[in-house]
PDB file of N, CA and C in Angstrom:
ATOM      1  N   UNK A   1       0.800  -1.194   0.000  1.00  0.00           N
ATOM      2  CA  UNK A   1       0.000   0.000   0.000  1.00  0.00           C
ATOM      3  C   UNK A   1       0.851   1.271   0.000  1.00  0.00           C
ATOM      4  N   UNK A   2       1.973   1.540   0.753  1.00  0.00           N
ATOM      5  CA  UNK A   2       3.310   2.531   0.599  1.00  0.00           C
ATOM      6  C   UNK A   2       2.991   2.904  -0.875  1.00  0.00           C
ATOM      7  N   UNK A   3       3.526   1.803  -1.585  1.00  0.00           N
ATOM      8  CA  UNK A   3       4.168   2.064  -2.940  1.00  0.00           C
ATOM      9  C   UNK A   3       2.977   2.777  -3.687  1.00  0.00           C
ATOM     10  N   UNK A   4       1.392   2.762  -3.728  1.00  0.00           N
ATOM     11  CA  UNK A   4       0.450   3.336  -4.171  1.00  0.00           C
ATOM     12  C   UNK A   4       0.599   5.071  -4.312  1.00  0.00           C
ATOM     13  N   UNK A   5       0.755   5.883  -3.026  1.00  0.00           N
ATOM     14  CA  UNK A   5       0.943   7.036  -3.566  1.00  0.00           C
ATOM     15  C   UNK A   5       2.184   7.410  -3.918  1.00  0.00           C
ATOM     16  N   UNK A   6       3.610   6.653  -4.428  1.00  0.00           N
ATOM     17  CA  UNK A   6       4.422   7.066  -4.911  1.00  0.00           C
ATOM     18  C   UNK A   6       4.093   6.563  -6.278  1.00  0.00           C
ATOM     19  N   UNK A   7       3.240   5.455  -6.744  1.00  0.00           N
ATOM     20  CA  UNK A   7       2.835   5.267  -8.010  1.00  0.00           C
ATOM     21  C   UNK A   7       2.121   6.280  -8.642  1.00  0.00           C
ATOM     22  N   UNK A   8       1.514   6.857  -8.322  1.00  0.00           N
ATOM     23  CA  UNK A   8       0.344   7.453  -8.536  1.00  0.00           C
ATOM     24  C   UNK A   8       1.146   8.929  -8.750  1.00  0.00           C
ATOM     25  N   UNK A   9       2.130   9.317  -8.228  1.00  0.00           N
ATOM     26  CA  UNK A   9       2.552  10.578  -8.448  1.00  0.00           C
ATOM     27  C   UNK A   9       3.615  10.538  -9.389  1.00  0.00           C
ATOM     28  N   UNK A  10       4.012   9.440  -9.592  1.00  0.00           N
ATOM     29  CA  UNK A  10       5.037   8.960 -10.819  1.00  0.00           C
ATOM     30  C   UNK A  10       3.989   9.265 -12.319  1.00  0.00           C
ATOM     31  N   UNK A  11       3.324   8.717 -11.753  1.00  0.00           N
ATOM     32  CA  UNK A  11       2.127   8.967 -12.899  1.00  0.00           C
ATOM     33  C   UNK A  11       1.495   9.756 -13.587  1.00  0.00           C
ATOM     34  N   UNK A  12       1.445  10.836 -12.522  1.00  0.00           N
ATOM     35  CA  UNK A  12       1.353  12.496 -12.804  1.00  0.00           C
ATOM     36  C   UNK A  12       2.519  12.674 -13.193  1.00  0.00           C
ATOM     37  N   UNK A  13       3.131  12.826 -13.121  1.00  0.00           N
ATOM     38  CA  UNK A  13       4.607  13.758 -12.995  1.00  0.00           C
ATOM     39  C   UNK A  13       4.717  13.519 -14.912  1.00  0.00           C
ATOM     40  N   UNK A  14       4.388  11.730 -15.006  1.00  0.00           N
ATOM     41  CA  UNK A  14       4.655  11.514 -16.515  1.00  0.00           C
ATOM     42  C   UNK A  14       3.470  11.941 -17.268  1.00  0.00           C
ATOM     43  N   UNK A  15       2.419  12.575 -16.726  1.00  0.00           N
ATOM     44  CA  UNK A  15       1.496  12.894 -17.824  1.00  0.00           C
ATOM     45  C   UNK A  15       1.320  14.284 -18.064  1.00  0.00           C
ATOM     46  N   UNK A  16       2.252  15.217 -17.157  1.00  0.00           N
ATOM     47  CA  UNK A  16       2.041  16.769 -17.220  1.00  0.00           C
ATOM     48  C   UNK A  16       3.178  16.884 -17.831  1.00  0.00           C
ATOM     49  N   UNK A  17       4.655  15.424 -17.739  1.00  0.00           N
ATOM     50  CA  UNK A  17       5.322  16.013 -18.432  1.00  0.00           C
ATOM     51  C   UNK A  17       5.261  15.820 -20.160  1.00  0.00           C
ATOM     52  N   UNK A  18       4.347  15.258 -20.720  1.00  0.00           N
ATOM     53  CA  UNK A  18       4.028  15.354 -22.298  1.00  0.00           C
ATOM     54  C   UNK A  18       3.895  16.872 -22.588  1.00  0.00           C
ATOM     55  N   UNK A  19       2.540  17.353 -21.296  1.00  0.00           N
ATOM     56  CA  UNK A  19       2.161  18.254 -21.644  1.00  0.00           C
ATOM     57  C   UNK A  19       2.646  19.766 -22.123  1.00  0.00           C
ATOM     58  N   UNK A  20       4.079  19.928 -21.920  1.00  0.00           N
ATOM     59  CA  UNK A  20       5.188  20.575 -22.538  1.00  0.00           C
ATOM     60  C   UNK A  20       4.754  22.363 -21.982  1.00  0.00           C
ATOM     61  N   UNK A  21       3.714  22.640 -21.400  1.00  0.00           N
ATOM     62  CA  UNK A  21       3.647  24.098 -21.547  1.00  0.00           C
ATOM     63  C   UNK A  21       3.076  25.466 -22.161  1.00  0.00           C
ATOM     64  N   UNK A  22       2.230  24.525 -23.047  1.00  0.00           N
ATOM     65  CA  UNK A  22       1.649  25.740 -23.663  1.00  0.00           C
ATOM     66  C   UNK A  22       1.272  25.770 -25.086  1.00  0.00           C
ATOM     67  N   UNK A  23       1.118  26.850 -26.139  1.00  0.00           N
ATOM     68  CA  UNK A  23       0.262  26.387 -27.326  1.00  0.00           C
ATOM     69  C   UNK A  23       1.782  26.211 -27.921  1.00  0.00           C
ATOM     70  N   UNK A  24       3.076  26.547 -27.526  1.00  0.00           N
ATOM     71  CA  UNK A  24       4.578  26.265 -28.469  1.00  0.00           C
ATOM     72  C   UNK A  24       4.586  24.790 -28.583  1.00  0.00           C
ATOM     73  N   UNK A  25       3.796  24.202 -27.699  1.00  0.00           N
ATOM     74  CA  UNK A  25       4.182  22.758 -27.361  1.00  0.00           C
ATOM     75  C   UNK A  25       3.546  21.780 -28.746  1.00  0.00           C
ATOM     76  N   UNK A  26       2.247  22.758 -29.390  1.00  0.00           N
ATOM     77  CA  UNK A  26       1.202  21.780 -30.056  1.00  0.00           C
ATOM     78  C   UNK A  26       1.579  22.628 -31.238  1.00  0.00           C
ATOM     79  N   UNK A  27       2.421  23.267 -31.896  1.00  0.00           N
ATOM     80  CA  UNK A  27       2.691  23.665 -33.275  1.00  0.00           C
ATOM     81  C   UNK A  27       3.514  23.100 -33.500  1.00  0.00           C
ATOM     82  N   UNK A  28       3.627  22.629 -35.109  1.00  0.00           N
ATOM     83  CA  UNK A  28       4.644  22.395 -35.746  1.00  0.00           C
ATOM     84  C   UNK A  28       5.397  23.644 -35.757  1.00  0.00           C
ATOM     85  N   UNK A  29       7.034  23.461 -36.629  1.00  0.00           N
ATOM     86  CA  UNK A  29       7.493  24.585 -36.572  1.00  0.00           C
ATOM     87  C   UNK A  29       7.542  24.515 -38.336  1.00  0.00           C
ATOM     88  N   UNK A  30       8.388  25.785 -38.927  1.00  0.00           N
ATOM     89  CA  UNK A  30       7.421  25.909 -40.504  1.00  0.00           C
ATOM     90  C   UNK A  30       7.577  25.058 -41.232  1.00  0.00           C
ATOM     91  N   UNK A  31       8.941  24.228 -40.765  1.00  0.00           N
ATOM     92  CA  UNK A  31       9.237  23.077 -41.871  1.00  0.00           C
ATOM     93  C   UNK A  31       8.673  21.715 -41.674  1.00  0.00           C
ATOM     94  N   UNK A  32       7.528  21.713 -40.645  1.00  0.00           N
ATOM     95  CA  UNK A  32       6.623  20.551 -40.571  1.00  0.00           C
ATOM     96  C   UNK A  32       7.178  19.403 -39.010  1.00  0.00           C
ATOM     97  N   UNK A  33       8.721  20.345 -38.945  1.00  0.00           N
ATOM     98  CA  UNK A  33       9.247  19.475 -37.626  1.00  0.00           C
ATOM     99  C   UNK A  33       8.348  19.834 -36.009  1.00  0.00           C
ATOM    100  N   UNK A  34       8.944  18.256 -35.601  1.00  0.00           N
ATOM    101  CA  UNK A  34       7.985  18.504 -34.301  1.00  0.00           C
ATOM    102  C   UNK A  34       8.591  19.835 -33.655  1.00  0.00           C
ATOM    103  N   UNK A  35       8.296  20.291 -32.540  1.00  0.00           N
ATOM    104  CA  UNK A  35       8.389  21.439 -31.669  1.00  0.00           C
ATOM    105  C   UNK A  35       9.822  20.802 -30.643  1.00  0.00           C
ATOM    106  N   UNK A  36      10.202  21.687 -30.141  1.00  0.00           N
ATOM    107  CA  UNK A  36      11.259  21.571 -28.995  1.00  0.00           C
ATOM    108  C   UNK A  36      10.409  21.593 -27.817  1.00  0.00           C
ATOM    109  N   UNK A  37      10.986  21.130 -26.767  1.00  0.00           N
ATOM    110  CA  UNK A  37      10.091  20.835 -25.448  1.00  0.00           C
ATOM    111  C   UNK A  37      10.899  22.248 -24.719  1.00  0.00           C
ATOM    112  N   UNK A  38      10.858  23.170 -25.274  1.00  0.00           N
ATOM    113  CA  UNK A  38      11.522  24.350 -24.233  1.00  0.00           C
ATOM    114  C   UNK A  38      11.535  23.909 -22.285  1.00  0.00           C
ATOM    115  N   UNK A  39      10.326  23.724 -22.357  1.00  0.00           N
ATOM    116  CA  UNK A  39      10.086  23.501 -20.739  1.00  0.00           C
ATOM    117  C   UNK A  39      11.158  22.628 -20.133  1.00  0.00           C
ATOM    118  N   UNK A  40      11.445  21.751 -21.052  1.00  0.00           N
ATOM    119  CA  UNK A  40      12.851  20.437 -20.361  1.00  0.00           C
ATOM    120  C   UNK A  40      14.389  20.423 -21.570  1.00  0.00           C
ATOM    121  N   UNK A  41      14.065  21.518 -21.874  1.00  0.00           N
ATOM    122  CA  UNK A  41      15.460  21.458 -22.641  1.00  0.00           C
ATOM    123  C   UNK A  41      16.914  21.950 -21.909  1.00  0.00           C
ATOM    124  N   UNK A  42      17.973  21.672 -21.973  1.00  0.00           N
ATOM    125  CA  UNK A  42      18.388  21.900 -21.028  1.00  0.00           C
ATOM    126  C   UNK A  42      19.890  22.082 -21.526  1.00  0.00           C
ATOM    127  N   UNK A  43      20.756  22.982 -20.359  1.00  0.00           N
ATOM    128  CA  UNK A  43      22.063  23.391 -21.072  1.00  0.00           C
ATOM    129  C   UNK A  43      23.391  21.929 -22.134  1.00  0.00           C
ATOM    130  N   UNK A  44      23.114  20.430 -21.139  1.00  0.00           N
ATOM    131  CA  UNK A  44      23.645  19.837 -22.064  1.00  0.00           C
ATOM    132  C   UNK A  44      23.197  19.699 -23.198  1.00  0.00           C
ATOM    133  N   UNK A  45      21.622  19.672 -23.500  1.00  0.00           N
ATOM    134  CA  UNK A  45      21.153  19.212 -24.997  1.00  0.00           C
ATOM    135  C   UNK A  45      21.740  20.563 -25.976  1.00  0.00           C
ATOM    136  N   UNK A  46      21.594  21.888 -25.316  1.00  0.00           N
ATOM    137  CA  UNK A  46      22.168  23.037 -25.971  1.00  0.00           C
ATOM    138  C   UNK A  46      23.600  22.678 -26.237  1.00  0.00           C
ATOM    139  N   UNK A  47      24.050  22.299 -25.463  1.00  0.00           N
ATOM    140  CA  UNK A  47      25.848  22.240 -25.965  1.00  0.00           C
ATOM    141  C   UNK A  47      25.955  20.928 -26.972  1.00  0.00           C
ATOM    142  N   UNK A  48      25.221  19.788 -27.274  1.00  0.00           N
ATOM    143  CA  UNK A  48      25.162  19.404 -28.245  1.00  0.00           C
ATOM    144  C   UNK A  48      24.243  19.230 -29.425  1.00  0.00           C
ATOM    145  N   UNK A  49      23.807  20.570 -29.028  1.00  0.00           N
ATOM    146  CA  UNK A  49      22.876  20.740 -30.305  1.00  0.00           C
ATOM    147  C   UNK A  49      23.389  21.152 -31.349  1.00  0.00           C
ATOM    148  N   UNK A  50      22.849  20.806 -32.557  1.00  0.00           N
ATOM    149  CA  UNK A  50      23.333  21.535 -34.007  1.00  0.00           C
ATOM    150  C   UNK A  50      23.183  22.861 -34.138  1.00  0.00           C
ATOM    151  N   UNK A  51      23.914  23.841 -34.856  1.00  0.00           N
ATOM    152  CA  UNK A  51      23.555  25.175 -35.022  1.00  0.00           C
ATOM    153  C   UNK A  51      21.969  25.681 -35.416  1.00  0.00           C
ATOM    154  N   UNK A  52      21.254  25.096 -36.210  1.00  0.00           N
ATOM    155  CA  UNK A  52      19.578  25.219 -36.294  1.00  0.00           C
ATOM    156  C   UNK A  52      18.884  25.065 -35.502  1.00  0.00           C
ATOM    157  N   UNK A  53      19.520  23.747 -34.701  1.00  0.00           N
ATOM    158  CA  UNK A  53      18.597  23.827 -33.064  1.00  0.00           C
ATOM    159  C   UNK A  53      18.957  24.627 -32.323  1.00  0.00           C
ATOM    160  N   UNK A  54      19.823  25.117 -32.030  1.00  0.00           N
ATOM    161  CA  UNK A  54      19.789  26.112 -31.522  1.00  0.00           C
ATOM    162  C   UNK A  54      19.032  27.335 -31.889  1.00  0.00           C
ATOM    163  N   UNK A  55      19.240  27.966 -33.009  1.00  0.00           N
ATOM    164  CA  UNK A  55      18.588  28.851 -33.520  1.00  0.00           C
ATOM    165  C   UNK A  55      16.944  28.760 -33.685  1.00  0.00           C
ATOM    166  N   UNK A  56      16.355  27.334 -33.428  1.00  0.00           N
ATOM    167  CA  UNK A  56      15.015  27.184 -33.254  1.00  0.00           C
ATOM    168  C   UNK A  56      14.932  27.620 -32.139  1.00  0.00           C
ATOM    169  N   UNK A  57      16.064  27.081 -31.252  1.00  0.00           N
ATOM    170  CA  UNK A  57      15.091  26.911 -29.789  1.00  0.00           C
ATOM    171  C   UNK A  57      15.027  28.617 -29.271  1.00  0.00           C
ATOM    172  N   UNK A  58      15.922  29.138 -29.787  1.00  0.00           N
ATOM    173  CA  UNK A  58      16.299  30.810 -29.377  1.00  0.00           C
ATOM    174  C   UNK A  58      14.788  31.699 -30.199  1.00  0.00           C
ATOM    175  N   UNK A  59      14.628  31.120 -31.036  1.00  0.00           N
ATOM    176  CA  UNK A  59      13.412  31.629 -31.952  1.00  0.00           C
ATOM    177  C   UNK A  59      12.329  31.792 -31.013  1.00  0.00           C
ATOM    178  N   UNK A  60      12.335  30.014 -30.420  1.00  0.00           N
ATOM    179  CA  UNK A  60      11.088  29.779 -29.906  1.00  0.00           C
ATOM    180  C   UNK A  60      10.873  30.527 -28.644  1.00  0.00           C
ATOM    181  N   UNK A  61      12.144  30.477 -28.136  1.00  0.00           N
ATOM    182  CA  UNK A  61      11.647  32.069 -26.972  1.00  0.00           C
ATOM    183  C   UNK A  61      11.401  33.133 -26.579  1.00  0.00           C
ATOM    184  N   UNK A  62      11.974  33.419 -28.113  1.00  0.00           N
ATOM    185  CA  UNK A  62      11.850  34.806 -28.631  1.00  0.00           C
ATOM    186  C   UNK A  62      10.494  35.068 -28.679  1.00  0.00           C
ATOM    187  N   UNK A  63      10.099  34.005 -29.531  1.00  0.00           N
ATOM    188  CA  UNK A  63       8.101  34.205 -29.912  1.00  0.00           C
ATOM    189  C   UNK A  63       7.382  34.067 -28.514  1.00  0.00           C
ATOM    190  N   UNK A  64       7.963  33.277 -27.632  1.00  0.00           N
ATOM    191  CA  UNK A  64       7.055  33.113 -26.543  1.00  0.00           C
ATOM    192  C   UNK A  64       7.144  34.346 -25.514  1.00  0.00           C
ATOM    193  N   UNK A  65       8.238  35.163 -24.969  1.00  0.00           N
ATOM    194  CA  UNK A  65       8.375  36.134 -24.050  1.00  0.00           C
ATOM    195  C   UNK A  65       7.754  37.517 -24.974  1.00  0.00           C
ATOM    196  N   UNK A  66       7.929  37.277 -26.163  1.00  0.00           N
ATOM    197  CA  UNK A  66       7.275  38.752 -26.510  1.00  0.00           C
ATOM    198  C   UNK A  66       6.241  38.571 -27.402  1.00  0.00           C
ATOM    199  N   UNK A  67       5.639  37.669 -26.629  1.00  0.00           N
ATOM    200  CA  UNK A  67       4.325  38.010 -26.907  1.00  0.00           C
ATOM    201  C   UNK A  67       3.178  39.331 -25.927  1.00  0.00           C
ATOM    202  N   UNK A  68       2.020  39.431 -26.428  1.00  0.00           N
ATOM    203  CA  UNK A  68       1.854  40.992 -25.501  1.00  0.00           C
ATOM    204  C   UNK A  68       1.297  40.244 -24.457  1.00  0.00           C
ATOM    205  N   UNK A  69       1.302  41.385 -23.278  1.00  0.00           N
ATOM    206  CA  UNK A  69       0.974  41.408 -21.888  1.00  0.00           C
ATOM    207  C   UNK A  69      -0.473  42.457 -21.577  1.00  0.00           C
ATOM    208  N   UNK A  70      -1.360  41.264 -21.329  1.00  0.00           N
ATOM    209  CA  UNK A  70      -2.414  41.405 -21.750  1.00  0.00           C
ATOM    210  C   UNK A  70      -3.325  42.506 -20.116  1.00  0.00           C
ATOM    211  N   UNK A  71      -4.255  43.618 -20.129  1.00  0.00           N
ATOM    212  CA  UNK A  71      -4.270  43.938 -18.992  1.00  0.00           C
ATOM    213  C   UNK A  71      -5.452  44.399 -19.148  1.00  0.00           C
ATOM    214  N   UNK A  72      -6.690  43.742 -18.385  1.00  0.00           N
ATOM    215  CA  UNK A  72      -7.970  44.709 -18.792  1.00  0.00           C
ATOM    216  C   UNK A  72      -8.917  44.430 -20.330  1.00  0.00           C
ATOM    217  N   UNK A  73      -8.435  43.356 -20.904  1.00  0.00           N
ATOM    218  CA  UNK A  73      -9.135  42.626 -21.858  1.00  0.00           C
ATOM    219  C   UNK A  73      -8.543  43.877 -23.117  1.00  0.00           C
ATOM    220  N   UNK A  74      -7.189  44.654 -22.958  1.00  0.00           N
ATOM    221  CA  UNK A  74      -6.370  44.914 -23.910  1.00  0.00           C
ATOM    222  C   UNK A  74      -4.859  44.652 -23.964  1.00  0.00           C
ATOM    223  N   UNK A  75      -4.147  45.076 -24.852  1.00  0.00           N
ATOM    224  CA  UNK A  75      -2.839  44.972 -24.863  1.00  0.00           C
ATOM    225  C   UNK A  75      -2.379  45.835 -23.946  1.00  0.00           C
ATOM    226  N   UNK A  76      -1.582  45.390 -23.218  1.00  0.00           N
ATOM    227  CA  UNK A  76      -1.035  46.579 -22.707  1.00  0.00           C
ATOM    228  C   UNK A  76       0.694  47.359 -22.865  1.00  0.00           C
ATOM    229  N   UNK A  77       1.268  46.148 -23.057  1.00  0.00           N
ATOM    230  CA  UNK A  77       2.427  45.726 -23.611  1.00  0.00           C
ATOM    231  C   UNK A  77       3.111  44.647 -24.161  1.00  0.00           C
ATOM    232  N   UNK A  78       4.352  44.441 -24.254  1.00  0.00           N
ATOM    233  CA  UNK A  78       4.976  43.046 -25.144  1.00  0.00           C
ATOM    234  C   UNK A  78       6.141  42.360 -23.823  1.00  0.00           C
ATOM    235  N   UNK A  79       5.940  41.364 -23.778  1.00  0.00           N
ATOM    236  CA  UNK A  79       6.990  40.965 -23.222  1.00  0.00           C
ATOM    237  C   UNK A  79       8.653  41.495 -23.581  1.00  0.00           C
ATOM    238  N   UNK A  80       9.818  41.516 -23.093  1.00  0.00           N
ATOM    239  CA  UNK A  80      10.708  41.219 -23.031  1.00  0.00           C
ATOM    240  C   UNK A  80      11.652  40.474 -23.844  1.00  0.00           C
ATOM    241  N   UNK A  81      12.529  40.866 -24.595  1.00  0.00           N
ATOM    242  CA  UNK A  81      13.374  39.657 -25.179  1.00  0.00           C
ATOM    243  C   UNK A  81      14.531  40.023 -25.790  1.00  0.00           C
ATOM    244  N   UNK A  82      15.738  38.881 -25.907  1.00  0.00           N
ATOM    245  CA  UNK A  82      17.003  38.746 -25.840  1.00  0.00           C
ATOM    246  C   UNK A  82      17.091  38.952 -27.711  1.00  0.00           C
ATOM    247  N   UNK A  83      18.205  39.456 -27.884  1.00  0.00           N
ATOM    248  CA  UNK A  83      18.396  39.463 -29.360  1.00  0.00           C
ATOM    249  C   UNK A  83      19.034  38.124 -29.503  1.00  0.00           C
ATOM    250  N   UNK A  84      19.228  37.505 -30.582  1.00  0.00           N
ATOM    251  CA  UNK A  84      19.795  36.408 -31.351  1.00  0.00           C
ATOM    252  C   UNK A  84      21.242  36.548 -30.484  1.00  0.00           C
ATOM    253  N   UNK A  85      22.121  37.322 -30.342  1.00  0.00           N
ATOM    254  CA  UNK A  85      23.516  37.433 -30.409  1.00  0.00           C
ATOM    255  C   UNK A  85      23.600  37.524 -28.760  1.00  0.00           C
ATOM    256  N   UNK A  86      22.662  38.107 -28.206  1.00  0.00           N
ATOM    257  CA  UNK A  86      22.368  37.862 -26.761  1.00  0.00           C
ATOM    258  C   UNK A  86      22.102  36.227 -25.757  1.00  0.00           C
ATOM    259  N   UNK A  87      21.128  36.084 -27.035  1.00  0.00           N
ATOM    260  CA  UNK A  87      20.514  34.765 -26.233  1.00  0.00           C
ATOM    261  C   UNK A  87      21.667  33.884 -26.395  1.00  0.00           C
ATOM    262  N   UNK A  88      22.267  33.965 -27.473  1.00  0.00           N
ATOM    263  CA  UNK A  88      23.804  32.635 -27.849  1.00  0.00           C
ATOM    264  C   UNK A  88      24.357  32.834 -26.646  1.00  0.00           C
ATOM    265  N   UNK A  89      25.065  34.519 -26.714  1.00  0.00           N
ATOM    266  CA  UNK A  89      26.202  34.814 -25.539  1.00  0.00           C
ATOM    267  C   UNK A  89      25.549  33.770 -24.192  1.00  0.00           C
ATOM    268  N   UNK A  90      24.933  34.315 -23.443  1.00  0.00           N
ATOM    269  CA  UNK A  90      23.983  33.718 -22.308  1.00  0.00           C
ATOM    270  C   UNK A  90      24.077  32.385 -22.370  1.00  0.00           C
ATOM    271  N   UNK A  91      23.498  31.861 -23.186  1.00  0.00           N
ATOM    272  CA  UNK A  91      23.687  30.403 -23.586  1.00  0.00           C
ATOM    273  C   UNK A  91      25.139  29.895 -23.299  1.00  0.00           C
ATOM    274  N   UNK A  92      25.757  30.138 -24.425  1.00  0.00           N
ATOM    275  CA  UNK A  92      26.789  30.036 -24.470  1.00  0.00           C
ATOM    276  C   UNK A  92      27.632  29.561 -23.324  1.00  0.00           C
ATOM    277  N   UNK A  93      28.127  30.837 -22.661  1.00  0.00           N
ATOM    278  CA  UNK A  93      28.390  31.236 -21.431  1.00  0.00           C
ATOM    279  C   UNK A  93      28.429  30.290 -20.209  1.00  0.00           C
ATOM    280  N   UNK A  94      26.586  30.680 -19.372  1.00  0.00           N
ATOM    281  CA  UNK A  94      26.822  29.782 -18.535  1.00  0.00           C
ATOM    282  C   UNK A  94      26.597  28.001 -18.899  1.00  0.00           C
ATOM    283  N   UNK A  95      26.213  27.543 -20.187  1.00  0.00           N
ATOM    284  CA  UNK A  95      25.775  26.106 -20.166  1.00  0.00           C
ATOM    285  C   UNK A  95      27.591  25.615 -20.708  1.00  0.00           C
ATOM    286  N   UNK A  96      28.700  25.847 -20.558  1.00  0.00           N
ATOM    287  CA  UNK A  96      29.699  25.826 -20.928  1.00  0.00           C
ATOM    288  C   UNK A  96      30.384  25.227 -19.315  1.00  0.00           C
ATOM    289  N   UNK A  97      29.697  26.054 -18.656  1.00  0.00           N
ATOM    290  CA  UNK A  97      30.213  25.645 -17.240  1.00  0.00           C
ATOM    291  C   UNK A  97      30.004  24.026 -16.633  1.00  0.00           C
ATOM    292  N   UNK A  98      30.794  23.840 -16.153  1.00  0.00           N
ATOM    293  CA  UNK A  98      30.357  22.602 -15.589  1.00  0.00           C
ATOM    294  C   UNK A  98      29.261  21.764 -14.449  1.00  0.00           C
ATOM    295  N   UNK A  99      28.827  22.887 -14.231  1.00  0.00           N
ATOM    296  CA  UNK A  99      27.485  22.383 -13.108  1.00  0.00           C
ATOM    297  C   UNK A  99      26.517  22.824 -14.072  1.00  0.00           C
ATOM    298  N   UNK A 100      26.778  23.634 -14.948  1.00  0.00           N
ATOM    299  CA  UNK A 100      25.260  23.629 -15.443  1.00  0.00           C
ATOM    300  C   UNK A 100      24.583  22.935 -16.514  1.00  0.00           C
ATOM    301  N   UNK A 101      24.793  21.646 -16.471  1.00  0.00           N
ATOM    302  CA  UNK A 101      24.000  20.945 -17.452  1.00  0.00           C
ATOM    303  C   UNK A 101      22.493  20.623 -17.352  1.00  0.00           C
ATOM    304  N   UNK A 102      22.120  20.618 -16.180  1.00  0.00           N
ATOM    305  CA  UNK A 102      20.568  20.808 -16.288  1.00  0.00           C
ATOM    306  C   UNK A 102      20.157  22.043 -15.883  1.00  0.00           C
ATOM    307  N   UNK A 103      20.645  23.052 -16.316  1.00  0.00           N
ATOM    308  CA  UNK A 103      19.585  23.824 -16.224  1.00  0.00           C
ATOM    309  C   UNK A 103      19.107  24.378 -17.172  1.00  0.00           C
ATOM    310  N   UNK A 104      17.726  24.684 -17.160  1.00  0.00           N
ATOM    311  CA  UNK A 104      16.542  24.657 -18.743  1.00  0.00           C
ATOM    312  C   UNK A 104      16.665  26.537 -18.733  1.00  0.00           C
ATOM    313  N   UNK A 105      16.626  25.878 -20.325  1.00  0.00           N
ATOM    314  CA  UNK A 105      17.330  27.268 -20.935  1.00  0.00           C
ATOM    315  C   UNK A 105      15.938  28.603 -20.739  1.00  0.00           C
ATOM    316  N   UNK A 106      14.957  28.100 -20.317  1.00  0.00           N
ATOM    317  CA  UNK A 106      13.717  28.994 -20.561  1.00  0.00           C
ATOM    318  C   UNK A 106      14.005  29.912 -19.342  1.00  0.00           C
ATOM    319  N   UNK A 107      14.799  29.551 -18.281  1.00  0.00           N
ATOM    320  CA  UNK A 107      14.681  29.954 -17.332  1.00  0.00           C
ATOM    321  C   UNK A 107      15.736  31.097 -16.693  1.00  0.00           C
ATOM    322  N   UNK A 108      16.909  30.614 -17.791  1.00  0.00           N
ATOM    323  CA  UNK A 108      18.138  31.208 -18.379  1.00  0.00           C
ATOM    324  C   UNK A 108      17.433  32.593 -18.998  1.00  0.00           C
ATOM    325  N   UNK A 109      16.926  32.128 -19.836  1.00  0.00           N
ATOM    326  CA  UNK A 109      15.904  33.680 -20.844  1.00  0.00           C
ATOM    327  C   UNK A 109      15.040  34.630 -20.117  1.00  0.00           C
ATOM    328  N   UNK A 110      14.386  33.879 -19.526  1.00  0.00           N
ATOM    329  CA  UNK A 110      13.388  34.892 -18.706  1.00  0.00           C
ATOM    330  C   UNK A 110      13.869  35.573 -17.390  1.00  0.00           C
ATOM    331  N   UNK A 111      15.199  34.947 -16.869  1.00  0.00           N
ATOM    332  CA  UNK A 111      15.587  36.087 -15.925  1.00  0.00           C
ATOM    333  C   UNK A 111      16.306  37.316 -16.866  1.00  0.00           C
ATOM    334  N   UNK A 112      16.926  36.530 -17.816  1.00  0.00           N
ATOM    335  CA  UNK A 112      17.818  37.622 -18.908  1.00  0.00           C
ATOM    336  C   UNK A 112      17.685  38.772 -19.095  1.00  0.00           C
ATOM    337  N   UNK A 113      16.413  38.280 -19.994  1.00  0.00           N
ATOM    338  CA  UNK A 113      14.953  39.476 -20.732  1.00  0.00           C
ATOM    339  C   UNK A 113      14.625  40.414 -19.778  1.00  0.00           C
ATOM    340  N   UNK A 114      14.036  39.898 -18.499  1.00  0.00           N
ATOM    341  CA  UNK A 114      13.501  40.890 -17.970  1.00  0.00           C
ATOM    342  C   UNK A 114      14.550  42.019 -16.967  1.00  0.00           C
ATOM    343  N   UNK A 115      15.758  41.471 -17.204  1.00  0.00           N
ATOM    344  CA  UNK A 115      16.824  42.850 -16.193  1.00  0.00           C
ATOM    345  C   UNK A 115      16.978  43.471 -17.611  1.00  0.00           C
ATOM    346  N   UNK A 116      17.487  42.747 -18.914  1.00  0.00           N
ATOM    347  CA  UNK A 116      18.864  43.367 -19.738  1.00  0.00           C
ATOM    348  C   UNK A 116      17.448  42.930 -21.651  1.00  0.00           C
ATOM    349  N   UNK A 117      16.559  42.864 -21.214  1.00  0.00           N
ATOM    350  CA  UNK A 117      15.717  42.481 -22.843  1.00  0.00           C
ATOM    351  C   UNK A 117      14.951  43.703 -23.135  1.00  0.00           C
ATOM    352  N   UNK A 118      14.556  43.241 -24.307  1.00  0.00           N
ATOM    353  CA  UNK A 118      13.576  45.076 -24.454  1.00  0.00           C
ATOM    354  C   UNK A 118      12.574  43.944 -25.545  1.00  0.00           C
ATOM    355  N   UNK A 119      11.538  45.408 -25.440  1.00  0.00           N
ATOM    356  CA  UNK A 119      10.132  45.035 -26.411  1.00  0.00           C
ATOM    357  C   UNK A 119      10.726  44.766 -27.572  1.00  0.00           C
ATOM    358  N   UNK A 120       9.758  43.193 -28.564  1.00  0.00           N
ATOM    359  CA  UNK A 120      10.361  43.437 -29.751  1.00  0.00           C
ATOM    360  C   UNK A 120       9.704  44.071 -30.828  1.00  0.00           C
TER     361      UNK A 120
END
């Protein structure tokens, strides 16, 4: 009986993690490829990623943080975001280090953006 609620939360854990995060999760991207799981991507898969994946996955955060910030059933503003040459540096940088192989790059971006990003 123990083992029941550690089953059961194993269980969750694997069915929210399909669920990836959001509408980035359920688009193709233009060339028909599946989507990147931003939510669990993480500084080792970045350091051996190909130059396009990378440049997807930097895309894909790009589109997601500046999108607008909605206030009062209008726009009110745009999110935040890293230029191309920014988001690499950052990248770059700390996933180069040696403790940081898991840490997910979304999380890397969104502290970034919001000290050192601007509207796009």
């Amino acid at each position: 009986m123990r083992g029941a609620p550690i089953a059961a939360a194993l269980s969750a854990a694997a069915l929210l993690a399909g669920c990836g995060g959001g509408g980035g999760a359920t688009r193709l991207a233009a060339d028909g490829a599946p989507p990147i799981p931003l939510a669990t991507f993480k500084c080792g898969q970045w350091q051996a990623a190909r130059a396009d994946i990378q440049q997807t996955v930097i895309d894909e955060l790009h589109g997601f943080y500046g999108l607008p910030v909605s206030g009062q059933r209008r726009t009110a503003a745009y999110g935040t975001v890293l230029t191309d040459s920014q988001a690499r540096s950052l990248f770059d940088g700390w996933c180069s280090q040696p403790f940081a192989g898991n840490f997910t790059l979304y999380k890397l971006y969104a502290r970034a953006a919001a000290f050192g990003g601007t509207a796009p």
